[in-house]
Protein backbone atom coordinates (compact mmCIF):
# COMPACT_ATOMS: atom_id res chain seq x y z
CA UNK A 1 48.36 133.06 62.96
CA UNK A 2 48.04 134.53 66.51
CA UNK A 3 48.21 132.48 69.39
CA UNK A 4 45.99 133.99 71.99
CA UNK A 5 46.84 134.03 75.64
CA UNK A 6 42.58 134.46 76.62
CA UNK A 7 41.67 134.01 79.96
CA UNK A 8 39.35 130.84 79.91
CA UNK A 9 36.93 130.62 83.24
CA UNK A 10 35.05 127.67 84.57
CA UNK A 11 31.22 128.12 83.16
CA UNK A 12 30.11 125.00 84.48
CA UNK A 13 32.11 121.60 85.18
CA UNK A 14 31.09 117.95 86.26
CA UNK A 15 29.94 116.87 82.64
CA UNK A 16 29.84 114.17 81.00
CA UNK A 17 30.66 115.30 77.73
CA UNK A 18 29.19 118.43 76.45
CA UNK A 19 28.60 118.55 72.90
CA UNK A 20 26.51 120.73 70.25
CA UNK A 21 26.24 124.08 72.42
CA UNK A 22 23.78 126.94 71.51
CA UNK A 23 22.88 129.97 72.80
CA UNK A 24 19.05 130.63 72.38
CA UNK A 25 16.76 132.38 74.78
CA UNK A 26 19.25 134.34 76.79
CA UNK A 27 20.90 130.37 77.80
CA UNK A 28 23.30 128.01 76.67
CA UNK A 29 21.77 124.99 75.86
CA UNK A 30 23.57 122.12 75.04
CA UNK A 31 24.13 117.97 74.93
CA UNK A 32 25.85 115.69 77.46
CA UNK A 33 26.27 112.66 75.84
CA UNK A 34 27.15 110.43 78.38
CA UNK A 35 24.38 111.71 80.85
CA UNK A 36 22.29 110.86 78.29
CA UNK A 37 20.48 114.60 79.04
CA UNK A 38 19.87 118.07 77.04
CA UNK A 39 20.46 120.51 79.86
CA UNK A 40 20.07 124.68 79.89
CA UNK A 41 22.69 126.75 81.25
CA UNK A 42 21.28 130.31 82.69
CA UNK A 43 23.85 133.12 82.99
CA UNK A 44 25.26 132.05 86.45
CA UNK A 45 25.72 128.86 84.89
CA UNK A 46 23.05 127.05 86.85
CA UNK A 47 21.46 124.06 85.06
CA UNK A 48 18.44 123.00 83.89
CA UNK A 49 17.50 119.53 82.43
CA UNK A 50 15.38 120.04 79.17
CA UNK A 51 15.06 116.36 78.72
CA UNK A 52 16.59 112.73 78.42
CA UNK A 53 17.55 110.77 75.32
CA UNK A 54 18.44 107.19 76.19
CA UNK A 55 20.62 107.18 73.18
CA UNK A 56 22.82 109.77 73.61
CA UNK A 57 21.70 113.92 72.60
CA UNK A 58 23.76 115.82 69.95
CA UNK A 59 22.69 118.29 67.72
CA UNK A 60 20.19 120.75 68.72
CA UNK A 61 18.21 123.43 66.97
CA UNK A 62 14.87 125.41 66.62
CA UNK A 63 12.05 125.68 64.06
CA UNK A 64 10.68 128.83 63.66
CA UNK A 65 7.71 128.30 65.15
CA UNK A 66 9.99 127.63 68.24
CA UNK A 67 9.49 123.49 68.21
CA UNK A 68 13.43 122.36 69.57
CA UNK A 69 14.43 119.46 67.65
CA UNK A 70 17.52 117.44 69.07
CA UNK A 71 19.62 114.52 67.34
CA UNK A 72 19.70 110.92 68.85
CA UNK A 73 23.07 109.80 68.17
CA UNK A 74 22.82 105.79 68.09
CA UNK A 75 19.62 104.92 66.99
CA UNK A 76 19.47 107.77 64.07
CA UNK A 77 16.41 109.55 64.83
CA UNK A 78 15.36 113.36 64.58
CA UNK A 79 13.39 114.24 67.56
CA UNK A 80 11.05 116.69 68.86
CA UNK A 81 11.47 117.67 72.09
CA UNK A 82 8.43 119.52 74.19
CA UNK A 83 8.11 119.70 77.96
CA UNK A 84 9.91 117.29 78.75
CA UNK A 85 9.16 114.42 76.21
CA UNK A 86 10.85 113.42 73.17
CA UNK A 87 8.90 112.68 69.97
CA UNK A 88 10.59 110.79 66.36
CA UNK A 89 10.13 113.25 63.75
CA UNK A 90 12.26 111.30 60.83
CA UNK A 91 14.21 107.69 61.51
CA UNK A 92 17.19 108.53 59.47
CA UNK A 93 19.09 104.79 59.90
CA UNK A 94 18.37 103.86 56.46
CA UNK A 95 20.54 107.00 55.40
CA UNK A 96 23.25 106.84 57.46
CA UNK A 97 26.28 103.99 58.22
CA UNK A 98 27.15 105.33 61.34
CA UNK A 99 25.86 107.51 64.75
CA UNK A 100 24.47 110.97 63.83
CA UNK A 101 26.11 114.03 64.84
CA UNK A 102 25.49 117.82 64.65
CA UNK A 103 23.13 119.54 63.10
CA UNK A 104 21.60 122.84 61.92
CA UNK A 105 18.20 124.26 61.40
CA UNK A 106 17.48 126.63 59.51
CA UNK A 107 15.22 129.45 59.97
CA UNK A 108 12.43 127.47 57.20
CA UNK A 109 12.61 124.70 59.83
CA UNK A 110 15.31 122.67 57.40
CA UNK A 111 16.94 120.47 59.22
CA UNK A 112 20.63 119.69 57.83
CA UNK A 113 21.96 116.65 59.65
CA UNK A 114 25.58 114.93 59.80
CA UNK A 115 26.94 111.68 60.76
CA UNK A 116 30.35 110.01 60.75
CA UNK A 117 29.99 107.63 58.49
CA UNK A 118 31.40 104.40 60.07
CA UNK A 119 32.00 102.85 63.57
CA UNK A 120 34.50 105.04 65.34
CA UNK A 121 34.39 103.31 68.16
CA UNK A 122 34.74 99.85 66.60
CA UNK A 123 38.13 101.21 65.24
CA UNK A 124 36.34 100.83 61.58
CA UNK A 125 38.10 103.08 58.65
CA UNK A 126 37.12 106.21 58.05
CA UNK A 127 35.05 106.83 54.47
CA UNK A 128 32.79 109.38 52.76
CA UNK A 129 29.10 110.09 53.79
CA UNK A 130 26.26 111.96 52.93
CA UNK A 131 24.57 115.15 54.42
CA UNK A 132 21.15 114.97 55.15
CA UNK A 133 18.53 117.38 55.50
CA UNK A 134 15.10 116.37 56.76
CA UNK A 135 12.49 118.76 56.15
CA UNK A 136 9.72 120.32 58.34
CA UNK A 137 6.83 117.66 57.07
CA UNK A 138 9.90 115.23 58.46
CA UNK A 139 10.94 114.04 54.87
CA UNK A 140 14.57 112.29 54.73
CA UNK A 141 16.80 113.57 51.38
CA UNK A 142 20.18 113.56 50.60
CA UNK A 143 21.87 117.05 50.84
CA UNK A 144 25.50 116.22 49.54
CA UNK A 145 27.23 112.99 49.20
CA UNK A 146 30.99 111.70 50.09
CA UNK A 147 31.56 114.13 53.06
CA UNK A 148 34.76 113.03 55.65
CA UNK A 149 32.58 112.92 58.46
CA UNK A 150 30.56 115.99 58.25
CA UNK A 151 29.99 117.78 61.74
CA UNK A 152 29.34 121.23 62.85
CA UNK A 153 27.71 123.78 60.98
CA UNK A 154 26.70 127.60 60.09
CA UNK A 155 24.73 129.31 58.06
CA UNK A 156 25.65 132.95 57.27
CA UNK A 157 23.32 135.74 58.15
CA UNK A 158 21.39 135.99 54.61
CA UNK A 159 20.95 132.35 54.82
CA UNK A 160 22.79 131.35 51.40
CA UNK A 161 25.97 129.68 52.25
CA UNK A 162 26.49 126.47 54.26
CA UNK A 163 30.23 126.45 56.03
CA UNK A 164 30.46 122.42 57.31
CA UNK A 165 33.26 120.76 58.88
CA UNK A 166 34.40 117.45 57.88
CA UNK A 167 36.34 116.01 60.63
CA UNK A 168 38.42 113.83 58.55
CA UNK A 169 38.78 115.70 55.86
CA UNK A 170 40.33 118.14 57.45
CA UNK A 171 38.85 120.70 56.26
CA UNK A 172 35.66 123.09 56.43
CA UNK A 173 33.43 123.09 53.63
CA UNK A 174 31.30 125.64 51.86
CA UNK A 175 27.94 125.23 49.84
CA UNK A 176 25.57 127.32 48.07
CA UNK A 177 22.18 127.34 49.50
CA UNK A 178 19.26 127.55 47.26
CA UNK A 179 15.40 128.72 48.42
CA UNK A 180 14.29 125.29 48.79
CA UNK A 181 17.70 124.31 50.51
CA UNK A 182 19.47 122.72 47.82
CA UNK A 183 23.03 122.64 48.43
CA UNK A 184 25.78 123.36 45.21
CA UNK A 185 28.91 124.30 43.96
CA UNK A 186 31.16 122.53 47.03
CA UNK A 187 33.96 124.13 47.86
CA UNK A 188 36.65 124.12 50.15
CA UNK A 189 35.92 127.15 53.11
CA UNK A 190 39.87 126.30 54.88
CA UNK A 191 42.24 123.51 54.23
CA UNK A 192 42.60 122.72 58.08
CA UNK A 193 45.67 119.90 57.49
CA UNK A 194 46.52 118.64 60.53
CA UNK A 195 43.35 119.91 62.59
CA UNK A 196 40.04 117.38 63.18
CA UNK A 197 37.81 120.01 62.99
CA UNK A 198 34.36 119.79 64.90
CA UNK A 199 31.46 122.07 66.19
CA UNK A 200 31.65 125.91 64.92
CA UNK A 201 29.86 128.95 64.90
CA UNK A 202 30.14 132.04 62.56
CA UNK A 203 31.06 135.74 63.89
CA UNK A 204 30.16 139.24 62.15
CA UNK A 205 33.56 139.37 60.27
CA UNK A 206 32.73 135.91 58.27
CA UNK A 207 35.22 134.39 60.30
CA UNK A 208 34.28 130.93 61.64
CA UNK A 209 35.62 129.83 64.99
CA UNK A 210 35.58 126.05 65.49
CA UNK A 211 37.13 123.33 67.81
CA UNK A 212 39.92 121.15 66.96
CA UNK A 213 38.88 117.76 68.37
CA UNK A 214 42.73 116.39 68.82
CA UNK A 215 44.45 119.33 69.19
CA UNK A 216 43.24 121.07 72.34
CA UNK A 217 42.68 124.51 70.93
CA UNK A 218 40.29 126.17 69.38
CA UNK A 219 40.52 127.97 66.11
CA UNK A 220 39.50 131.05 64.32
CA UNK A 221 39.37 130.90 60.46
CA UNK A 222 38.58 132.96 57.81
CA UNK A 223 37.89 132.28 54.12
CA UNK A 224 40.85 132.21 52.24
CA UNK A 225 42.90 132.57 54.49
CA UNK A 226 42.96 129.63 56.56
CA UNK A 227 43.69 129.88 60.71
CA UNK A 228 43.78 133.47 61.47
CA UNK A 229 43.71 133.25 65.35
CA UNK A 230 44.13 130.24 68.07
CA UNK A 231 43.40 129.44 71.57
CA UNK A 232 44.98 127.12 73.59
CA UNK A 233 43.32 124.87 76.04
CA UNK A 234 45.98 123.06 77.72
CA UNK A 235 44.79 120.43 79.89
CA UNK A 236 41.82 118.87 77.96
CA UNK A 237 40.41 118.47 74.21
CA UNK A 238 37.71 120.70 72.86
CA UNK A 239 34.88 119.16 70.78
CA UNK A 240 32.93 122.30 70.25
CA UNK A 241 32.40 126.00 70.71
CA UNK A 242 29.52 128.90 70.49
CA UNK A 243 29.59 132.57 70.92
CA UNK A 244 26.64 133.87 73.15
CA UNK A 245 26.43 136.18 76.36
CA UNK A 246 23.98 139.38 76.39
CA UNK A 247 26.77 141.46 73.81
CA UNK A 248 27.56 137.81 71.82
CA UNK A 249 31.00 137.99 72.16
CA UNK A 250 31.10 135.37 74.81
CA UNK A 251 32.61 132.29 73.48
CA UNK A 252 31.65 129.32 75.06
CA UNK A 253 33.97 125.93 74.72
CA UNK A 254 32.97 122.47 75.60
CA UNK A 255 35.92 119.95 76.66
CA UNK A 256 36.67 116.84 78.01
CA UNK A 257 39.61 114.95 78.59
CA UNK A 258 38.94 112.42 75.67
CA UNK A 259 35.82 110.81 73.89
CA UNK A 260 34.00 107.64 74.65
CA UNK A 261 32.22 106.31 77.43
CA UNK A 262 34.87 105.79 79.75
CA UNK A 263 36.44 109.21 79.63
CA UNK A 264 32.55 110.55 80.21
CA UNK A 265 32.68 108.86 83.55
CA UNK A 266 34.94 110.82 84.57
CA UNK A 267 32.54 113.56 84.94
CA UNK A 268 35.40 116.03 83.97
CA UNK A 269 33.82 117.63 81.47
CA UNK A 270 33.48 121.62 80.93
CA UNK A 271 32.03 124.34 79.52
CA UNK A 272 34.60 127.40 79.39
CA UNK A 273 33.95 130.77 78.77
CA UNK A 274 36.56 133.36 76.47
CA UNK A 275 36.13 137.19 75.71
CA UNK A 276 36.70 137.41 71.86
CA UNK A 277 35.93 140.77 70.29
CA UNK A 278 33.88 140.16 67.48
CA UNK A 279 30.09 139.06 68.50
CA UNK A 280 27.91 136.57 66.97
CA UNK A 281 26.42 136.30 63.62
CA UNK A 282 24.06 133.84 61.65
CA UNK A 283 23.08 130.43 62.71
CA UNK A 284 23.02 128.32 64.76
């Protein structure tokens, strides 16, 4: 494994906590849970508020019809989000035993949808959970079952393989993905011992970069052959990452100095930026 020495820069600071970052449009859009907000980033970093979500934003996607949908953590919904105003596509709290997470849509309009399972913040034990996917008529099914708190997502380029992280498991996770979005033969993508791995994205080499929630780096991993490359981010913890920027080999980095609502009032959140030289590929 290499340890990279990359220069990280300031993108934009004063967050909350930013969570589930994409880059869509020619901006980084992303979720700031504790200011309860989806917010735009343009180039310069300047911000835009998209909308508000009294129970805190996470994942974030588009259909391809270009409808954003956007995860409510606490109360479980899938909404749609459109100037301004949030609509419930699918209530998914008969589904789940714990907040929603990340999420990734896919470009049917497939909606694949984690969740961690229990109370984290009651201090509850960790156990299994399922996957969900809701589709574009807003139906609820079960995508895979017993997942250690499954998290961020990518789907390669020709659309057939699922890589998911399951933060607890310690490990990412790949599936098979049918036509109709059935998910099969399980497998694991990189035993990640040690590592709480959360939101990834996918570059053109098949290599996945994703943060390590506890360890205050970020990691890039390839099938096979486990952590290839690393990046160190000294001073906080890094919950997620996205490459972007007009060549796509701009990875962005959201951190924080810890989780929950009292490190989120802190309002020492970030969004980084590191040169990487392999761009973008596949979704989200």
């Amino acid at each position: 494994m290499t340890t990279s020495a990359a220069t990280l820069d300031d993108f934009v600071v004063g967050l909350c906590f930013p969570e589930a970052p994409r880059w869509h449009a020619g901006q980084l859009w992303f979720s700031d849970f504790y200011r309860h907000e989806i917010l735009c980033a343009d180039a310069q970093g300047q911000l835009t508020t998209i909308a508000h979500v009294n129970a805190c934003p996470s994942g974030l996607g588009w259909r391809p019809d270009g409808t954003m949908l956007a995860v409510s953590m606490h109360d479980c919904r899938l909404l749609n989000v459109s100037n301004g105003e949030t609509h419930t596509l699918a209530d998914l709290s008969a589904y789940v035993p714990g907040p929603c997470n990340d999420m990734l849509v896919d470009e049917a309009g497939r909606a694949y949808i984690g969740n961690f399972g229990f109370n984290l913040y009651a201090g509850e034990t960790p156990r299994g959970t399922d996957l969900l996917c809701v589709s574009p008529d807003g139906k609820v099914h079960v995508a895979a079952r017993d997942l250690a708190f499954p998290n961020g997502m990518a789907l390669t380029p020709d659309g057939r393989t699922l890589i998911v992280a399951e933060t607890f498991g310690q490990r990412l996770s790949a599936f098979d993905v049918a036509h109709d979005g059935t998910l099969s033969r399980r497998r694991v993508f990189a035993d990640l011992e040690g590592s709480y791995p959360d939101g990834l994205c996918l570059d053109a080499e098949g290599a996945i970069w994703v943060a390590d929630a506890r360890g205050n780096r970020v990691l890039r991993v390839m099938e096979g052959r486990g952590i290839i490359e690393s990046i160190s981010i000294e001073d906080q913890q890094c919950y997620a990452c996205m490459l972007g920027g007009g060549d796509g080999r701009t990875l962005f980095l959201c951190t924080a100095p810890g989780t929950g609502p009292e490190n989120g009032a802190r309002r020492e959140g970030r969004i980084r930026t590191a040169r990487v030289d392999v761009p973008r590929a596949g979704l989200p």
